[in-house]
PDB file of N, CA and C in Angstrom:
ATOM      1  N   UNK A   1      10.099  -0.093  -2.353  1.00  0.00           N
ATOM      2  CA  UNK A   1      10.265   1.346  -2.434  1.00  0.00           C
ATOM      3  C   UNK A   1       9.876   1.960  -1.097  1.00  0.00           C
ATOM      4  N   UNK A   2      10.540   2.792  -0.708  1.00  0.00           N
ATOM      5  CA  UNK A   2      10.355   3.227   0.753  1.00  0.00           C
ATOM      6  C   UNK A   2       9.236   4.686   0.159  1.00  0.00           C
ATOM      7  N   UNK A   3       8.530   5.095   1.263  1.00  0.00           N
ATOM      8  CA  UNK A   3       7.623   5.940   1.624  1.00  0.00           C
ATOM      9  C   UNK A   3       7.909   7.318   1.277  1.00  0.00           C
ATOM     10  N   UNK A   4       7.724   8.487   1.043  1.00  0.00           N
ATOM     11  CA  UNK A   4       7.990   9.808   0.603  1.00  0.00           C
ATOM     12  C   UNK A   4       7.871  10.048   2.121  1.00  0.00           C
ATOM     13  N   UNK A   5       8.558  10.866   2.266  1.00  0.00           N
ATOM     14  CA  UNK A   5       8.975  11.531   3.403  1.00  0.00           C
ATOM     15  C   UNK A   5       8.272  12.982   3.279  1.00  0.00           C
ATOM     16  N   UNK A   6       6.793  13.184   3.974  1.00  0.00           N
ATOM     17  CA  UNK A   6       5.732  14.528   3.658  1.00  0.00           C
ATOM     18  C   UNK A   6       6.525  15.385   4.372  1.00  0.00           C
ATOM     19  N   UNK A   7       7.150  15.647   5.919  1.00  0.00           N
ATOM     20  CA  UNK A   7       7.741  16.417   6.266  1.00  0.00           C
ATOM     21  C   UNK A   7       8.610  15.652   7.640  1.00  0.00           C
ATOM     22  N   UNK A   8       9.953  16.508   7.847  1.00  0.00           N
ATOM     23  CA  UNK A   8      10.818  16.311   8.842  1.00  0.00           C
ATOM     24  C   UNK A   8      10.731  16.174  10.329  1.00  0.00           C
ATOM     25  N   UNK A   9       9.137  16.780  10.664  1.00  0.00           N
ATOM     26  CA  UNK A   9       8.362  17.028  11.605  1.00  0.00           C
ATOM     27  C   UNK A   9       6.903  15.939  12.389  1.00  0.00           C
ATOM     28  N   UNK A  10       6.566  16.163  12.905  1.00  0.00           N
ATOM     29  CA  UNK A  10       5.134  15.674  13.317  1.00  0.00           C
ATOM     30  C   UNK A  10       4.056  16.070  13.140  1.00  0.00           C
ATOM     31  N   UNK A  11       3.515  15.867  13.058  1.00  0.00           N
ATOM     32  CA  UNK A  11       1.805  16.946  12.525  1.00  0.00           C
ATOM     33  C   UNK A  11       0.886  17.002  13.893  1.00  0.00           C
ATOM     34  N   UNK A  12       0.640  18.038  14.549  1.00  0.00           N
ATOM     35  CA  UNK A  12      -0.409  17.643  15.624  1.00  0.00           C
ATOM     36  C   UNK A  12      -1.729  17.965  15.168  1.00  0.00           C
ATOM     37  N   UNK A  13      -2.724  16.873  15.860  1.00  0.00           N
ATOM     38  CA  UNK A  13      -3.918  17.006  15.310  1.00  0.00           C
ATOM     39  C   UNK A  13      -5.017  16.413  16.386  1.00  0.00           C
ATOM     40  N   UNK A  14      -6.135  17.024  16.372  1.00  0.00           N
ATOM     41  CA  UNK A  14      -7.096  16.860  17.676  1.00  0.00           C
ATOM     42  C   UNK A  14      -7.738  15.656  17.468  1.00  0.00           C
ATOM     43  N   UNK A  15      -7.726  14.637  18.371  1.00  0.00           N
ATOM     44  CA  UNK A  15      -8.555  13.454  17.895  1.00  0.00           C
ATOM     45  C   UNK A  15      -9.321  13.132  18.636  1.00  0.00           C
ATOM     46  N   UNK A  16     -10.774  12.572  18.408  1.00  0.00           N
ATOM     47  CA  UNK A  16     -12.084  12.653  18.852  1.00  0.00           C
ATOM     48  C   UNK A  16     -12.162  10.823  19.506  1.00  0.00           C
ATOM     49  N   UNK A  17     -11.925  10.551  20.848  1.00  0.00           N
ATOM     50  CA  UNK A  17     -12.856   9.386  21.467  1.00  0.00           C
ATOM     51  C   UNK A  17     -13.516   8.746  20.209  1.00  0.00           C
ATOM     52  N   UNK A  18     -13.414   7.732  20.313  1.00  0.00           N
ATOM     53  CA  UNK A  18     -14.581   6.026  19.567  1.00  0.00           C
ATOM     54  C   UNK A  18     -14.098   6.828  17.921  1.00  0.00           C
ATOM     55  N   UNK A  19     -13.615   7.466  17.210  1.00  0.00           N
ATOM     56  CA  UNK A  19     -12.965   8.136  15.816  1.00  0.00           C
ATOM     57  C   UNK A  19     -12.020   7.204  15.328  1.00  0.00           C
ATOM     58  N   UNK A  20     -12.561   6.858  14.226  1.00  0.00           N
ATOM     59  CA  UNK A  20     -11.117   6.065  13.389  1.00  0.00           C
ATOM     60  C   UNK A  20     -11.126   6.903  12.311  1.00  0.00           C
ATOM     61  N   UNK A  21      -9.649   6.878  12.068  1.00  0.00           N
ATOM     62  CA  UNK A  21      -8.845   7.804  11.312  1.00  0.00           C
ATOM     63  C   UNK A  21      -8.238   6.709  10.308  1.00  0.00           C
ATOM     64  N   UNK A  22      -7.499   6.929   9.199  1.00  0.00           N
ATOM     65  CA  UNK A  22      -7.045   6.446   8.228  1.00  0.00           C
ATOM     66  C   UNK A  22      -5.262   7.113   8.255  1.00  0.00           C
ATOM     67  N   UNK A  23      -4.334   6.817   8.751  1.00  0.00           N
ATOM     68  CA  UNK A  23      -3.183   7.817   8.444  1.00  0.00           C
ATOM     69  C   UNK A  23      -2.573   7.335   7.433  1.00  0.00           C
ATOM     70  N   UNK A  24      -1.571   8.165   6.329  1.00  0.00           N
ATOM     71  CA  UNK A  24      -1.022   7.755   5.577  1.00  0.00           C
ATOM     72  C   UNK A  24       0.220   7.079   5.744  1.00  0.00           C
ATOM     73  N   UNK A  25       0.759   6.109   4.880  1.00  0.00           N
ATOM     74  CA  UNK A  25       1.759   5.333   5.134  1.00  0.00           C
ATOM     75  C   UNK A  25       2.710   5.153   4.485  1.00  0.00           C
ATOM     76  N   UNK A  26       2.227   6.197   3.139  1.00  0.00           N
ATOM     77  CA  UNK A  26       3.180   6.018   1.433  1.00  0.00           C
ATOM     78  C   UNK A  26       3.588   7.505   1.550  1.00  0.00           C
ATOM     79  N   UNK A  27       3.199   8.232   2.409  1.00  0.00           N
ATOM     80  CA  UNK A  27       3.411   9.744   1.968  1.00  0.00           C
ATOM     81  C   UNK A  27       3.381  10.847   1.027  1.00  0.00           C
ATOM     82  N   UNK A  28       2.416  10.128   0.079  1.00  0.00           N
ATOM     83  CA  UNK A  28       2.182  11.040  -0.928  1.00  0.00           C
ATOM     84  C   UNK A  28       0.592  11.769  -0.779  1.00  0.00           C
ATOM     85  N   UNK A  29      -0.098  11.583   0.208  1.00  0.00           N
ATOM     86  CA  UNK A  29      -1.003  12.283   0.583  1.00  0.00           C
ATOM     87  C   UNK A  29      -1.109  13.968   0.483  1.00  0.00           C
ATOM     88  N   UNK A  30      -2.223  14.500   0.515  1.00  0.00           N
ATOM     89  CA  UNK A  30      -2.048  15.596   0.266  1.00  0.00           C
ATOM     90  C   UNK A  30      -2.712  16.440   1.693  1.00  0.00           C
ATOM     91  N   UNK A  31      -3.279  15.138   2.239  1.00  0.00           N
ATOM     92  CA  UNK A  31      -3.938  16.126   3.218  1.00  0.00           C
ATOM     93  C   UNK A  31      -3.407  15.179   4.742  1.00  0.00           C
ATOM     94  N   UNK A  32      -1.767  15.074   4.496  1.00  0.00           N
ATOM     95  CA  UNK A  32      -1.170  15.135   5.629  1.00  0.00           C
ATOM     96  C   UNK A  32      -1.981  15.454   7.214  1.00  0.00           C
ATOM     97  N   UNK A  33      -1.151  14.594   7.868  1.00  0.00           N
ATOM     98  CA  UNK A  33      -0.996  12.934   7.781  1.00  0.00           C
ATOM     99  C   UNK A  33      -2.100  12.089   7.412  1.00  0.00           C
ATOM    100  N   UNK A  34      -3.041  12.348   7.130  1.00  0.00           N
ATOM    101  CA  UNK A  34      -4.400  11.386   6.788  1.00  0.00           C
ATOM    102  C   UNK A  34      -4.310  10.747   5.388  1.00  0.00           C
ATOM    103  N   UNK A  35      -4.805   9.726   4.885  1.00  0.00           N
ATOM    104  CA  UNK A  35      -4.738   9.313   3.797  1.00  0.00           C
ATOM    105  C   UNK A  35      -5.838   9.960   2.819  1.00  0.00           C
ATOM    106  N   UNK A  36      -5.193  10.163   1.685  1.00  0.00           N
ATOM    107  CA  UNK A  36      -6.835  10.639   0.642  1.00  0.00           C
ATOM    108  C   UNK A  36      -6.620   9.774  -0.199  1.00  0.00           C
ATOM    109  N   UNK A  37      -5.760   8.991  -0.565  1.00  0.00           N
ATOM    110  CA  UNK A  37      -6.352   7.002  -1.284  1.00  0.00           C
ATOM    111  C   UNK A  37      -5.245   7.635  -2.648  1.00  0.00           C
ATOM    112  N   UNK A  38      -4.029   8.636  -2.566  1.00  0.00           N
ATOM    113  CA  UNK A  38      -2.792   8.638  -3.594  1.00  0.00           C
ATOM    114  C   UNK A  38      -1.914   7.101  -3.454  1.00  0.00           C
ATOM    115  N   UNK A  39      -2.254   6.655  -1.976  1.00  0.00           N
ATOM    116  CA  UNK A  39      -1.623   5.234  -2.379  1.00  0.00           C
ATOM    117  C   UNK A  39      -1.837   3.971  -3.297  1.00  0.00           C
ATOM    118  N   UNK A  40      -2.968   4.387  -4.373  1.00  0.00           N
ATOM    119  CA  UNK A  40      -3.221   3.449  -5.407  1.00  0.00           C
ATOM    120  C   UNK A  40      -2.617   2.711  -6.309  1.00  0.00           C
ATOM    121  N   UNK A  41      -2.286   2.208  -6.384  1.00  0.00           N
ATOM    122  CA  UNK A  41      -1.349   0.939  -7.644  1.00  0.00           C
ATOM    123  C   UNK A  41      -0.320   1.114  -6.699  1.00  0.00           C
ATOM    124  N   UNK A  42       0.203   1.351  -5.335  1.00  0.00           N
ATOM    125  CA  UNK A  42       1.293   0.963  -4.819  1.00  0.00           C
ATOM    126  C   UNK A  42       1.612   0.186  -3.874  1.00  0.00           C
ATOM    127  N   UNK A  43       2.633  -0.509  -3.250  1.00  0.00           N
ATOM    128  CA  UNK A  43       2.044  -1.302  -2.032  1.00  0.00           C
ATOM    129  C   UNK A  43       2.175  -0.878  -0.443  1.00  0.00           C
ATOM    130  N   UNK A  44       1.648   0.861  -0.575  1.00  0.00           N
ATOM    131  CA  UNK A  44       1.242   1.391   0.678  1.00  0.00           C
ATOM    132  C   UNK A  44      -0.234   0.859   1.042  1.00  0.00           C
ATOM    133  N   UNK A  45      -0.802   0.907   2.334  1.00  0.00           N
ATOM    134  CA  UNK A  45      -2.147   0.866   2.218  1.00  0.00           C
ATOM    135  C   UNK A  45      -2.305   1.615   4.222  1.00  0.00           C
ATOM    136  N   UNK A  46      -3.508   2.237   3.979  1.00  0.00           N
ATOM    137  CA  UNK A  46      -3.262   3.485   4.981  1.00  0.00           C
ATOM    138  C   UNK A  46      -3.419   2.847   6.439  1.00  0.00           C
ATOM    139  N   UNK A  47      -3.160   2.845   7.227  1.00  0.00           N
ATOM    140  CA  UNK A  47      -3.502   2.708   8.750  1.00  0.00           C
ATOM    141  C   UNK A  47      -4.489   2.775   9.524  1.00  0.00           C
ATOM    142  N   UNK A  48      -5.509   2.088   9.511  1.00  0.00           N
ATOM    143  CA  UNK A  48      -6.467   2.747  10.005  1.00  0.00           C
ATOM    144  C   UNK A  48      -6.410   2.180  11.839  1.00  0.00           C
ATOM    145  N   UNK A  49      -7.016   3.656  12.572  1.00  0.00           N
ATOM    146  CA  UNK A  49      -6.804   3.480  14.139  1.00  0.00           C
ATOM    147  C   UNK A  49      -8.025   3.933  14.856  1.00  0.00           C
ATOM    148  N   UNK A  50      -8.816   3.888  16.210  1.00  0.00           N
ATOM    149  CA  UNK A  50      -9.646   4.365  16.639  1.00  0.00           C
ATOM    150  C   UNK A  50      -9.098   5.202  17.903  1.00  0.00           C
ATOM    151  N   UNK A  51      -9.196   6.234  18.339  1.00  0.00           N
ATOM    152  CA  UNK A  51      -8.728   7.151  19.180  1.00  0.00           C
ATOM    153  C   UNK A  51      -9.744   6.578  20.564  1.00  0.00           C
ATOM    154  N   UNK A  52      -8.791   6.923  21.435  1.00  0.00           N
ATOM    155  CA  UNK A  52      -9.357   5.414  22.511  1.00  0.00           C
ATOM    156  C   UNK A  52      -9.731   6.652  23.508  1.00  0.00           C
ATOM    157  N   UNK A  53      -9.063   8.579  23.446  1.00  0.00           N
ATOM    158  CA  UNK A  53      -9.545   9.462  24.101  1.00  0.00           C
ATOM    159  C   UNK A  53      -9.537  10.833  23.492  1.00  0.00           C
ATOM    160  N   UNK A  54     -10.299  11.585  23.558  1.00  0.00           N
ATOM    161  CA  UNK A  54      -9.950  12.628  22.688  1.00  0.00           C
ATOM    162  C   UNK A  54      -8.720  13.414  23.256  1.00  0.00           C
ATOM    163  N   UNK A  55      -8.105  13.969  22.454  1.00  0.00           N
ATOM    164  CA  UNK A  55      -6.844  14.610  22.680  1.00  0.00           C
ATOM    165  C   UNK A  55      -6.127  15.344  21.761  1.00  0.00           C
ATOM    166  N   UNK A  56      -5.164  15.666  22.057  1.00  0.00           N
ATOM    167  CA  UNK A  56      -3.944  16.477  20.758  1.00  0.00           C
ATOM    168  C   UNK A  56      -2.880  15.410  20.568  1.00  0.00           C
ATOM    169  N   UNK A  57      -2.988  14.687  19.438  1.00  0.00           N
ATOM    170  CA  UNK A  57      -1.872  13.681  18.949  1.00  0.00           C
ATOM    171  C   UNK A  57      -0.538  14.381  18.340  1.00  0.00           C
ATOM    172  N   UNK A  58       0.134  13.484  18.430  1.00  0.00           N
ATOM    173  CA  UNK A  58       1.431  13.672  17.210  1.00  0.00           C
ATOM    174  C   UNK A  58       1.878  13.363  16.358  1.00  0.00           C
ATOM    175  N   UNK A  59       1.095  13.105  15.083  1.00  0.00           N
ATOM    176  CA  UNK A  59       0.983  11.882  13.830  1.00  0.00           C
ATOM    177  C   UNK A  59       2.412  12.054  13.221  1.00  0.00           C
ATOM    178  N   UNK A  60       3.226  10.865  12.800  1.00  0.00           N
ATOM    179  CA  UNK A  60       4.188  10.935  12.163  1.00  0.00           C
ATOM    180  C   UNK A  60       4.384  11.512  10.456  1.00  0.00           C
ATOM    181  N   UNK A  61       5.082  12.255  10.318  1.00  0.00           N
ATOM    182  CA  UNK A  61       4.806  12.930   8.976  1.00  0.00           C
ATOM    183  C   UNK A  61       6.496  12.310   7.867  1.00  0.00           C
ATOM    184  N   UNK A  62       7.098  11.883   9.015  1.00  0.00           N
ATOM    185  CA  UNK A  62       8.181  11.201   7.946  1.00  0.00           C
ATOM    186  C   UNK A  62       8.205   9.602   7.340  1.00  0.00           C
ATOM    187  N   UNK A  63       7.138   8.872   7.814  1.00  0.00           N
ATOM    188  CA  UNK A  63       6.826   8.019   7.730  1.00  0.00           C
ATOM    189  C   UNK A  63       7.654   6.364   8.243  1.00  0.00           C
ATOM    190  N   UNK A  64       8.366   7.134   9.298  1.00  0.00           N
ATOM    191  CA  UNK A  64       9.508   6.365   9.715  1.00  0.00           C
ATOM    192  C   UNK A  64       9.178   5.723  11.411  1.00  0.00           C
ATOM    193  N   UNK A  65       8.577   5.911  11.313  1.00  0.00           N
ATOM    194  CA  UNK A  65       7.735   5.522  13.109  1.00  0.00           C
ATOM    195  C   UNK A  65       7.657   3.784  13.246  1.00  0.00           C
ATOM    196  N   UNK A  66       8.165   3.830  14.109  1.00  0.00           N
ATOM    197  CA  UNK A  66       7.970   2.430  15.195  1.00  0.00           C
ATOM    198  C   UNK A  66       7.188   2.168  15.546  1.00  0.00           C
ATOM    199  N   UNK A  67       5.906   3.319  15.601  1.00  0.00           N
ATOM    200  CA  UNK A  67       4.475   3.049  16.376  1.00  0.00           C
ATOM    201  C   UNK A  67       3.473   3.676  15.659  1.00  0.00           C
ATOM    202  N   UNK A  68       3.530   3.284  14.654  1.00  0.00           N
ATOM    203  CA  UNK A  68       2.313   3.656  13.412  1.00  0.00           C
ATOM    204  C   UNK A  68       0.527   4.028  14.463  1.00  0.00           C
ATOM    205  N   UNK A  69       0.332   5.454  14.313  1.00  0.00           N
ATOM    206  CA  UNK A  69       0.493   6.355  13.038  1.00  0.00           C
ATOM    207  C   UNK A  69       1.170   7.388  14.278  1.00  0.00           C
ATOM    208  N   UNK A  70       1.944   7.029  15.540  1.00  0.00           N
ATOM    209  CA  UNK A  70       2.295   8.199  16.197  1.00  0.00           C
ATOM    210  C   UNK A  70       3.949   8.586  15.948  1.00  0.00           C
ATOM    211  N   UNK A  71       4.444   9.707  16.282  1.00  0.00           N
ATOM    212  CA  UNK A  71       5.281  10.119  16.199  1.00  0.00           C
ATOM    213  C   UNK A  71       6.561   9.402  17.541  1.00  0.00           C
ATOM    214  N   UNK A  72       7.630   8.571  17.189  1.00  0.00           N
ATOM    215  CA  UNK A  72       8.354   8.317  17.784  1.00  0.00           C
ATOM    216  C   UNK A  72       9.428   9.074  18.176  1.00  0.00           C
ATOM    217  N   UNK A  73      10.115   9.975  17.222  1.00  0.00           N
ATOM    218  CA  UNK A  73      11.591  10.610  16.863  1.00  0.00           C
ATOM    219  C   UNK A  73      12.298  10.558  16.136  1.00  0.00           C
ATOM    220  N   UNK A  74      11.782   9.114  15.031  1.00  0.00           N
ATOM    221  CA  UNK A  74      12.619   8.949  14.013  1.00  0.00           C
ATOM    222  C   UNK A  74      12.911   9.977  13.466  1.00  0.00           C
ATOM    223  N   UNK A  75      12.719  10.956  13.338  1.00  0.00           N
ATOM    224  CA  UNK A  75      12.746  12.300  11.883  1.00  0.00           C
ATOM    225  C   UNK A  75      14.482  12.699  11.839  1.00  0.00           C
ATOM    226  N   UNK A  76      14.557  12.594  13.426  1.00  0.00           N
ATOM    227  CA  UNK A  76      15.697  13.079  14.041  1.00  0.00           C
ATOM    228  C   UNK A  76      16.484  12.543  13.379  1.00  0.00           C
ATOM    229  N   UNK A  77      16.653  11.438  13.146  1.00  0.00           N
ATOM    230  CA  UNK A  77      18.007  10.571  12.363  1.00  0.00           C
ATOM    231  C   UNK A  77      17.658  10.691  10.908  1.00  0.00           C
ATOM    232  N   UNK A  78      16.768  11.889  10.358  1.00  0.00           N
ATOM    233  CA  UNK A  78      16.611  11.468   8.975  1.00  0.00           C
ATOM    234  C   UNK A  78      18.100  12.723   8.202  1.00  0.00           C
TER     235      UNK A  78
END
């Protein structure tokens, strides 16, 4: 079963140096793009990453990315 598609877009979000994050990967999250654990009994399981500088990311929100959890362009072809 493929992933719910949360939105057509990217989500930007500030990320903090030595920070691991959890992003979602099933898309049924509610608190986009991050995981809050709706992927239960399914066979999503969330991403977890450490932010190597702080910055403004571009988390993928269609769940279609080449480079988990950032935003590639896929949305474009959705």
């Amino acid at each position: 079963m493929p992933p719910v598609i949360a939105q057509k877009s990217p989500i930007a979000v500030e990320l903090e140096a030595g920070k691991t994050y959890y992003w979602c990967s099933c898309g049924k999250s509610g608190n986009q793009p991050f995981c809050d654990g709706s992927h239960k009994g399914s066979e999503f399981t969330p991403h977890a990453f450490t932010a190597s500088e702080s910055k403004t990311a571009y988390l993928c929100a269609c769940k279609g990315t080449k480079n988990q959890p950032f935003c590639d362009g896929s949305h474009k072809e959705l």
